[in-house]
C-alpha atoms as a PDB file:
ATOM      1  CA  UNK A   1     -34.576 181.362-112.958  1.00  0.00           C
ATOM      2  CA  UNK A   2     -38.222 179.858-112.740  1.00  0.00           C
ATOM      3  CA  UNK A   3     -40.092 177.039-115.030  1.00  0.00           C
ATOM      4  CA  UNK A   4     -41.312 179.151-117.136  1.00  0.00           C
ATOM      5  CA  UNK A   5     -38.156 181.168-118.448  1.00  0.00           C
ATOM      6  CA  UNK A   6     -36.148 177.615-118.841  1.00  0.00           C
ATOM      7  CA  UNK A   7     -39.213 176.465-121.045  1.00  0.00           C
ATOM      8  CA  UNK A   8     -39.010 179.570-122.926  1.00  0.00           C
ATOM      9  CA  UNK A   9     -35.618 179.405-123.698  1.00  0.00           C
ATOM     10  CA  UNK A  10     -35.890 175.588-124.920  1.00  0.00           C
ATOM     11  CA  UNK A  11     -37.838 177.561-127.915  1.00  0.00           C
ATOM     12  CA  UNK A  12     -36.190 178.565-131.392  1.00  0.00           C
ATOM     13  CA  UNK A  13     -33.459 181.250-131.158  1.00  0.00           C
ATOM     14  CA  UNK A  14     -29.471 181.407-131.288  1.00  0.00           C
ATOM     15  CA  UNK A  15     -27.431 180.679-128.602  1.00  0.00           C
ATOM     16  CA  UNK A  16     -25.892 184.148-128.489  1.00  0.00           C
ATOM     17  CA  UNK A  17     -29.655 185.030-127.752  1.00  0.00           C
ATOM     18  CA  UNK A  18     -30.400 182.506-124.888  1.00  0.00           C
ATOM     19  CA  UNK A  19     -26.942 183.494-123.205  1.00  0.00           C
ATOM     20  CA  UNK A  20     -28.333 186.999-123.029  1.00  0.00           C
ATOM     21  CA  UNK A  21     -31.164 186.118-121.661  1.00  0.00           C
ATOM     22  CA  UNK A  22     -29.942 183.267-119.356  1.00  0.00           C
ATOM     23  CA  UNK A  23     -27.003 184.769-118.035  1.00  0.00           C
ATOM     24  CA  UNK A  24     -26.675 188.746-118.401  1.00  0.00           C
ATOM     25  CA  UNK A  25     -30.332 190.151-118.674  1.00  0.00           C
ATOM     26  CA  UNK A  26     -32.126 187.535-115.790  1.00  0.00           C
ATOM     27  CA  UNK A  27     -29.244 188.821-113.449  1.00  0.00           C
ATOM     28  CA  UNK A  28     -29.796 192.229-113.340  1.00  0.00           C
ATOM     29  CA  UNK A  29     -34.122 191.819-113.971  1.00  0.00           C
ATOM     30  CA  UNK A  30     -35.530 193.762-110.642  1.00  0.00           C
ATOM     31  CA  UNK A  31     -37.053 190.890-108.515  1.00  0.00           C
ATOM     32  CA  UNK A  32     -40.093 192.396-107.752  1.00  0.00           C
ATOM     33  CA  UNK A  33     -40.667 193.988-111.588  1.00  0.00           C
ATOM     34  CA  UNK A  34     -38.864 192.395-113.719  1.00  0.00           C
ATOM     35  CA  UNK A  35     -37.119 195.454-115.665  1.00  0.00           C
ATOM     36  CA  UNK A  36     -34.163 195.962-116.981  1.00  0.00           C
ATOM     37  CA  UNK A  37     -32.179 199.099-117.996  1.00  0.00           C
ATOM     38  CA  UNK A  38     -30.129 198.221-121.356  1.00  0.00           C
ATOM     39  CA  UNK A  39     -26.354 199.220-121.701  1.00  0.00           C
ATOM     40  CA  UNK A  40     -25.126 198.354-125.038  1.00  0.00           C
ATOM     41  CA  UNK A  41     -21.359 198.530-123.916  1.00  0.00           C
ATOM     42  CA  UNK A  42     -21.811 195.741-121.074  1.00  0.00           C
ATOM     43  CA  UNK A  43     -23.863 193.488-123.704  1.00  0.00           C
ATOM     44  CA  UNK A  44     -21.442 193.709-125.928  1.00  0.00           C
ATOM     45  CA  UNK A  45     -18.444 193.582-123.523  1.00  0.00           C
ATOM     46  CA  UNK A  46     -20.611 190.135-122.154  1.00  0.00           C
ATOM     47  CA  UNK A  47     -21.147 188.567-125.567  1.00  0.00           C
ATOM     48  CA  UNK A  48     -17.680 189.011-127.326  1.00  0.00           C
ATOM     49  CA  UNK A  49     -14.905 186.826-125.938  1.00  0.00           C
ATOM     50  CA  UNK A  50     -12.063 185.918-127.566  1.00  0.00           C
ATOM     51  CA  UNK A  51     -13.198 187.235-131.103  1.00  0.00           C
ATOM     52  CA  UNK A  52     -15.647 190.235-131.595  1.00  0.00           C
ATOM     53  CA  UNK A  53     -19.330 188.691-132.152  1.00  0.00           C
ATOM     54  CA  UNK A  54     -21.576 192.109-131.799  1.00  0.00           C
ATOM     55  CA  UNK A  55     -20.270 195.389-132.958  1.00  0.00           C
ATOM     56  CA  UNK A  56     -23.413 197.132-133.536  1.00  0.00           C
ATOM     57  CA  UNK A  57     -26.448 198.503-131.238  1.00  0.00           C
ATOM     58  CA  UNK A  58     -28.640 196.765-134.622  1.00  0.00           C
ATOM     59  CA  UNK A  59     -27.243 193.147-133.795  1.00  0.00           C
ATOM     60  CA  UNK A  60     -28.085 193.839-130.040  1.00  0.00           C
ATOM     61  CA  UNK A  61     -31.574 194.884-131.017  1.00  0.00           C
ATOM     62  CA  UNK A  62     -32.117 191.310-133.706  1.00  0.00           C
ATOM     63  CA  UNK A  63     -30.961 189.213-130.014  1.00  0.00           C
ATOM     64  CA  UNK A  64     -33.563 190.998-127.942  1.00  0.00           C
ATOM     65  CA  UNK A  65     -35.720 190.729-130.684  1.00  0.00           C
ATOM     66  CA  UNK A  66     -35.490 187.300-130.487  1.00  0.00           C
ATOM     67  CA  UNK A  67     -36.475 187.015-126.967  1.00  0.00           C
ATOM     68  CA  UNK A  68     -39.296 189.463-127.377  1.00  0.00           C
ATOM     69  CA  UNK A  69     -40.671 186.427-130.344  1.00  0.00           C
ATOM     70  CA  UNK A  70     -40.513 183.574-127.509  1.00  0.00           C
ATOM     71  CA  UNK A  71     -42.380 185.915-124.338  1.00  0.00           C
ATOM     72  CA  UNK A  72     -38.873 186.447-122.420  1.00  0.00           C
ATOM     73  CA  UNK A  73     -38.825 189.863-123.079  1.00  0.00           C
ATOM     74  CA  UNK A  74     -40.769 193.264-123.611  1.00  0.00           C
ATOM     75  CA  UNK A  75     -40.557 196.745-124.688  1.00  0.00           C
ATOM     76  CA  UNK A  76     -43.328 199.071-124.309  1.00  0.00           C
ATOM     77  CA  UNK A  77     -45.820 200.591-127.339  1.00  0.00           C
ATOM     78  CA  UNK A  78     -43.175 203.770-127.799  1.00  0.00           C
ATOM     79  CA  UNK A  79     -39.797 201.695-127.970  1.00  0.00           C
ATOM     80  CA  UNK A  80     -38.919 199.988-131.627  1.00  0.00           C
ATOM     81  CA  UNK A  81     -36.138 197.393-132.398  1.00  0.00           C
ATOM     82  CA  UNK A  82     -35.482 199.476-135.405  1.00  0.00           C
ATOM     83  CA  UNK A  83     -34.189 202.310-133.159  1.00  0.00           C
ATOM     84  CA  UNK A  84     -31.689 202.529-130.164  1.00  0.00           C
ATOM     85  CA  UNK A  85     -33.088 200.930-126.969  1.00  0.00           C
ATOM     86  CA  UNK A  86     -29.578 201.736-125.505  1.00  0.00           C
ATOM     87  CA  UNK A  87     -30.018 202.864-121.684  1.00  0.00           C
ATOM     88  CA  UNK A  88     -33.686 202.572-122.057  1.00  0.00           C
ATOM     89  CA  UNK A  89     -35.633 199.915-119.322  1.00  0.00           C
ATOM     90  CA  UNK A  90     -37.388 196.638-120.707  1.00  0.00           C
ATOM     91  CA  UNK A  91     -39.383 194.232-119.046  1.00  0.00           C
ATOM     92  CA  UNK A  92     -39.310 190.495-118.545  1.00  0.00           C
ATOM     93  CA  UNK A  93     -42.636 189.250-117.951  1.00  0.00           C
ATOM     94  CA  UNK A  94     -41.923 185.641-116.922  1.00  0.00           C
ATOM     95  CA  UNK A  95     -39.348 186.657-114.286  1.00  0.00           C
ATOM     96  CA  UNK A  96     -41.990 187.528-112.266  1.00  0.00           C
ATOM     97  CA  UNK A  97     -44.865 185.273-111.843  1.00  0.00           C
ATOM     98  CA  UNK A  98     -48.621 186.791-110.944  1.00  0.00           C
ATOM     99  CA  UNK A  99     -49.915 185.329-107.744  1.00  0.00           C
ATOM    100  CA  UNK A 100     -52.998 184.244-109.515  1.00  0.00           C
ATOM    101  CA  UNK A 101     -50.721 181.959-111.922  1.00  0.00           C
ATOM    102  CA  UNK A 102     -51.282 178.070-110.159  1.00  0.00           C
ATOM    103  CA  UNK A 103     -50.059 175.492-113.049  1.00  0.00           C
ATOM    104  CA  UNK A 104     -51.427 172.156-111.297  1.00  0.00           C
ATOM    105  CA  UNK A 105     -49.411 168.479-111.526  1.00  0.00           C
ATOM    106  CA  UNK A 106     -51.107 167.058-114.630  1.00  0.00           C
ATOM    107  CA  UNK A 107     -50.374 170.628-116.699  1.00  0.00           C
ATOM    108  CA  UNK A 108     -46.690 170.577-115.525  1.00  0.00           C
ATOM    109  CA  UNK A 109     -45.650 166.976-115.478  1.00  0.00           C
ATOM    110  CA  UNK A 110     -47.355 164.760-118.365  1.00  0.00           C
ATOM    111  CA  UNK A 111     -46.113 164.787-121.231  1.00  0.00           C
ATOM    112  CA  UNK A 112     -48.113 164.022-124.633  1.00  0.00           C
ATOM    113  CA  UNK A 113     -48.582 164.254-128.400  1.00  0.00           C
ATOM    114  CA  UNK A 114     -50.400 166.876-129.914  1.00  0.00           C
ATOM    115  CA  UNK A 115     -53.576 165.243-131.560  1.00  0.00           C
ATOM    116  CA  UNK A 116     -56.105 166.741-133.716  1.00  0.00           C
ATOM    117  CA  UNK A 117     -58.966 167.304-130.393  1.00  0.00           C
ATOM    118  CA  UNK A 118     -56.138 169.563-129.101  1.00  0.00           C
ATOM    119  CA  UNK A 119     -57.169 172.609-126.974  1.00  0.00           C
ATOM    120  CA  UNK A 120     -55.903 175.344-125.444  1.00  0.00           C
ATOM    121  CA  UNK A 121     -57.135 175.240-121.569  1.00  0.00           C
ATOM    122  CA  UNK A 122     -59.013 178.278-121.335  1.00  0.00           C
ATOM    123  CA  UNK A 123     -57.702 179.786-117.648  1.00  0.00           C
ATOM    124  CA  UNK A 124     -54.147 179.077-118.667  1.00  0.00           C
ATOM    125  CA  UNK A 125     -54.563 180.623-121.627  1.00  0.00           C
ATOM    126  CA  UNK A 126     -55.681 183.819-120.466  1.00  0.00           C
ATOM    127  CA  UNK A 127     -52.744 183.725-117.750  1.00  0.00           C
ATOM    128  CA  UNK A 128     -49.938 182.898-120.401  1.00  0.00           C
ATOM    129  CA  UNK A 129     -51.137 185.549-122.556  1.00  0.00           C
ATOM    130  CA  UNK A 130     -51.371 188.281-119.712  1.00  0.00           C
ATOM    131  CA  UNK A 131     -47.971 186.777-119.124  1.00  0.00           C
ATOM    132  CA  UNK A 132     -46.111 187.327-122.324  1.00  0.00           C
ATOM    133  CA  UNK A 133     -48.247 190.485-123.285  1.00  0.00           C
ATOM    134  CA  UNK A 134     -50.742 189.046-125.883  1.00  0.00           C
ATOM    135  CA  UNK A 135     -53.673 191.571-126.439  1.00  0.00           C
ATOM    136  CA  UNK A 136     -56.404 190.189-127.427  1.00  0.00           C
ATOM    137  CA  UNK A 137     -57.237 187.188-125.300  1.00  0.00           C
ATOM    138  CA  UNK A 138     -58.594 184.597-127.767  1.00  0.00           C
ATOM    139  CA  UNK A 139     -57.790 182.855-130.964  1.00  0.00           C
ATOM    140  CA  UNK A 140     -59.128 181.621-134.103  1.00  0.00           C
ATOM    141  CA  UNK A 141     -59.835 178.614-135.819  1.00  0.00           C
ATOM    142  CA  UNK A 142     -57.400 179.593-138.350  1.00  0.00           C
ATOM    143  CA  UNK A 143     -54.985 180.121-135.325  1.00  0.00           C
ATOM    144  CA  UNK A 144     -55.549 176.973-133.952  1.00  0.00           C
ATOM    145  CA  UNK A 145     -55.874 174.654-136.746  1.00  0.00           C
ATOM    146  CA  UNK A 146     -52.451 175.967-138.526  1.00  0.00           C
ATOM    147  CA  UNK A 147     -50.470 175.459-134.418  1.00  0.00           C
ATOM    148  CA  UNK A 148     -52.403 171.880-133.868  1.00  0.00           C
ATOM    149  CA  UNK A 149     -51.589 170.989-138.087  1.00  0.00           C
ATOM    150  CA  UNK A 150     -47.959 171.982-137.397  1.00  0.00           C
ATOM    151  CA  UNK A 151     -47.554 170.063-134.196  1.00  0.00           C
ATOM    152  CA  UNK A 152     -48.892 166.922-136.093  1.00  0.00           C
ATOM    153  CA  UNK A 153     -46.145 166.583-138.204  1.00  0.00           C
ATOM    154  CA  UNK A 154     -43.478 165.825-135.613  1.00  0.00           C
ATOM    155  CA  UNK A 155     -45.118 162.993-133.715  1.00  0.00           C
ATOM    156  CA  UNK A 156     -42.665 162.403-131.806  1.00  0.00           C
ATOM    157  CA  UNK A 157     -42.859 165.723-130.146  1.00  0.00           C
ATOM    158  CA  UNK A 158     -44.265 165.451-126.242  1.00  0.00           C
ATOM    159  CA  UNK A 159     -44.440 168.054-124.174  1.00  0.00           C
ATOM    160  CA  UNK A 160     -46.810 168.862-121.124  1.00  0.00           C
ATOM    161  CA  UNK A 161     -50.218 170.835-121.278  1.00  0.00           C
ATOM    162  CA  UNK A 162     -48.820 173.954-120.129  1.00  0.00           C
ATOM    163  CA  UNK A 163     -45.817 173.876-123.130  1.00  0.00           C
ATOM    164  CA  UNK A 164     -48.376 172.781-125.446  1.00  0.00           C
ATOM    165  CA  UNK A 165     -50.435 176.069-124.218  1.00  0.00           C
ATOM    166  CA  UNK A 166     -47.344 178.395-123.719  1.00  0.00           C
ATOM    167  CA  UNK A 167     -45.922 177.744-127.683  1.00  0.00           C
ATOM    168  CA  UNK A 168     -49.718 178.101-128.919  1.00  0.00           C
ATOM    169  CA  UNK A 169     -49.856 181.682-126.928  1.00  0.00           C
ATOM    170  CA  UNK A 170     -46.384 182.303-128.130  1.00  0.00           C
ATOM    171  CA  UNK A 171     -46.970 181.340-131.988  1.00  0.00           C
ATOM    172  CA  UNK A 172     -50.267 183.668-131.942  1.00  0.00           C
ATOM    173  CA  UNK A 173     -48.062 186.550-130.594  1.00  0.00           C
ATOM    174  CA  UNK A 174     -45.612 186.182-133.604  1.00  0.00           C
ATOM    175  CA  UNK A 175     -48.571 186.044-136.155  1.00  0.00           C
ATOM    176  CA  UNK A 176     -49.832 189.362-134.627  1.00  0.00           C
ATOM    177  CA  UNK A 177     -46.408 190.902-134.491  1.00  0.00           C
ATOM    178  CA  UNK A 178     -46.562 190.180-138.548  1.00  0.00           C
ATOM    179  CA  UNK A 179     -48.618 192.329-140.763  1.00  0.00           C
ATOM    180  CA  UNK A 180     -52.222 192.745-140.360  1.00  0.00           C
ATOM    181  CA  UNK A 181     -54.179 189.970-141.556  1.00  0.00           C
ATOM    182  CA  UNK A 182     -57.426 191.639-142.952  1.00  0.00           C
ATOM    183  CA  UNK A 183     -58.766 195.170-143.293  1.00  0.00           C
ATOM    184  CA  UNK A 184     -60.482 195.299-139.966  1.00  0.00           C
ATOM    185  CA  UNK A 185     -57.316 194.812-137.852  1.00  0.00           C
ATOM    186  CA  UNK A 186     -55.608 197.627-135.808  1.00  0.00           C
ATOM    187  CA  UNK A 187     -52.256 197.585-134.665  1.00  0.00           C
ATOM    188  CA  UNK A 188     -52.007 198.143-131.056  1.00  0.00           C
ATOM    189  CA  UNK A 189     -48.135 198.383-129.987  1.00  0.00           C
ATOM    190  CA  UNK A 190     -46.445 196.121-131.901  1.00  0.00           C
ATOM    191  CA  UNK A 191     -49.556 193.615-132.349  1.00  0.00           C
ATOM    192  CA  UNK A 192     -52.199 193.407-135.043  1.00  0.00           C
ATOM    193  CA  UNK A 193     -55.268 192.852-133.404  1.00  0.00           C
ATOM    194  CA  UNK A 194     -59.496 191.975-134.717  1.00  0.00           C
ATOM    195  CA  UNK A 195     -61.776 194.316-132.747  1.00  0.00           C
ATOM    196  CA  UNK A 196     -64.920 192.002-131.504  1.00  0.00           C
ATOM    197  CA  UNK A 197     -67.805 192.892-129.468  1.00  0.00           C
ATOM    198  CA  UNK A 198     -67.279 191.464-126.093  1.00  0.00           C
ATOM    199  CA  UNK A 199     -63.604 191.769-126.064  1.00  0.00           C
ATOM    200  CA  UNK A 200     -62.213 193.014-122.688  1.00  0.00           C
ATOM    201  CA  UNK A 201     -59.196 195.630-122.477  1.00  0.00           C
ATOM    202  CA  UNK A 202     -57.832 196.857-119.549  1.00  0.00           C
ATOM    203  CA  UNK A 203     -57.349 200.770-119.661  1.00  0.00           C
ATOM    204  CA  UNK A 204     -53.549 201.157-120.796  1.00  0.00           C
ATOM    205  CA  UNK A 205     -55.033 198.975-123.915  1.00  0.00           C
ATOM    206  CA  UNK A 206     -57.780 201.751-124.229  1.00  0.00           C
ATOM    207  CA  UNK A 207     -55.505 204.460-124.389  1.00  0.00           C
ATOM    208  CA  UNK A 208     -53.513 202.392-127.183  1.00  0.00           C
ATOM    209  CA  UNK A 209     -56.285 201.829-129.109  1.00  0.00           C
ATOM    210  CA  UNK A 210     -57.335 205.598-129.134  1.00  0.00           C
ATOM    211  CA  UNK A 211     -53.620 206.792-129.843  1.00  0.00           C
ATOM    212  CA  UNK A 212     -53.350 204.245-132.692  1.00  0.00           C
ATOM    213  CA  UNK A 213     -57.238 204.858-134.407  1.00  0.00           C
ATOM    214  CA  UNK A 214     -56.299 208.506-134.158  1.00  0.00           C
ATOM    215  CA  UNK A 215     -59.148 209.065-131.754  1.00  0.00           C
ATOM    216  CA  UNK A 216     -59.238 211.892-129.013  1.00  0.00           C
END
């Protein structure tokens, strides 16, 4: 398991949710994809021990859903945690890391506060979101005032640049996994998203937007 999954899994979730990551789902991920294929009998067979903990294909879906909130996990535009993802194949992004991703010594090692001048470093940025399947590659000042206002309030909270960056990416994600914001947004997969001129998408995101707009 790589830097980035361990820092992910220092985020908020239950332990029942961090043991399915940690120990079940990151041993079968392919190495060179990262996918998994989903049997609710073995997760449930691997989570209940002595007593029966998860009964229900629902309570497996709540624990991935958890994962999917924190960038360990993700299932594509056509897959729902309100349905059965039993025997279908989900992806963990941060088992496999891009070749282009190059965290340097001062972004990985020192630790600080958060302070008001707070930014996100632009290049990591983009990576962490291409990571963890954020959309739309940029934030607000809304965004970023309401993560840096948060932060603020537990001074004694240190962590390095690229933790700072990763929970900023991963707090954004969570917003736009909510409901829609203003009028304007469209909901691409499971993410509310602002068009804006100048805003690049890749092709899959093209087709998304069309099938979601109801365009041809």
């Amino acid at each position: 398991m790589n830097s980035l999954e361990l820092d992910a899994l220092q985020l908020s979730m239950s332990n029942h949710a961090r043991a399915l990551y940690s120990i079940y789902l990151a041993s079968k991920s392919c190495s060179t994809k990262g996918n998994v294929t989903l049997s609710y009998k073995d997760i449930m067979q691997f989570l209940n021990g002595k007593e029966e903990i998860v009964t229900l294909g629902r309570q497996v879906n709540s624990l991935l859903k958890e994962l999917d909130s924190v960038g360990l996990i993700q299932i594509n535009s056509e897959q729902s945690y309100k349905r059965s993802l039993n025997n279908q194949i989900i992806h963990l992004p941060l088992s496999v890391t891009p070749e282009i991703y190059d965290i340097t010594t001062d972004q990985h090692q020192n630790f600080v506060k958060m302070t008001v001048k707070w930014r996100a470093n632009a290049e990591l940025f983009e990576q962490i979101c291409q990571l963890v399947g954020v959309i739309d590659k940029g934030y607000s000042a809304d965004e970023l005032g309401e993560y840096i206002a948060y932060w603020l309030g537990y001074p004694e909270k240190q962590f390095t640049d690229y933790q700072w960056t990763q929970k900023f990416v991963l707090n954004i994600k969570q917003r736009r996994q909510r409901l829609p914001v203003n009028k304007e947004q469209t909901k691409v997969g499971h993410q509310w998203i602002t068009p804006q001129a100048g805003l690049e998408i890749d092709d899959n995101v093209k087709q998304l937007v069309e099938k979601y707009s109801g365009k041809s």
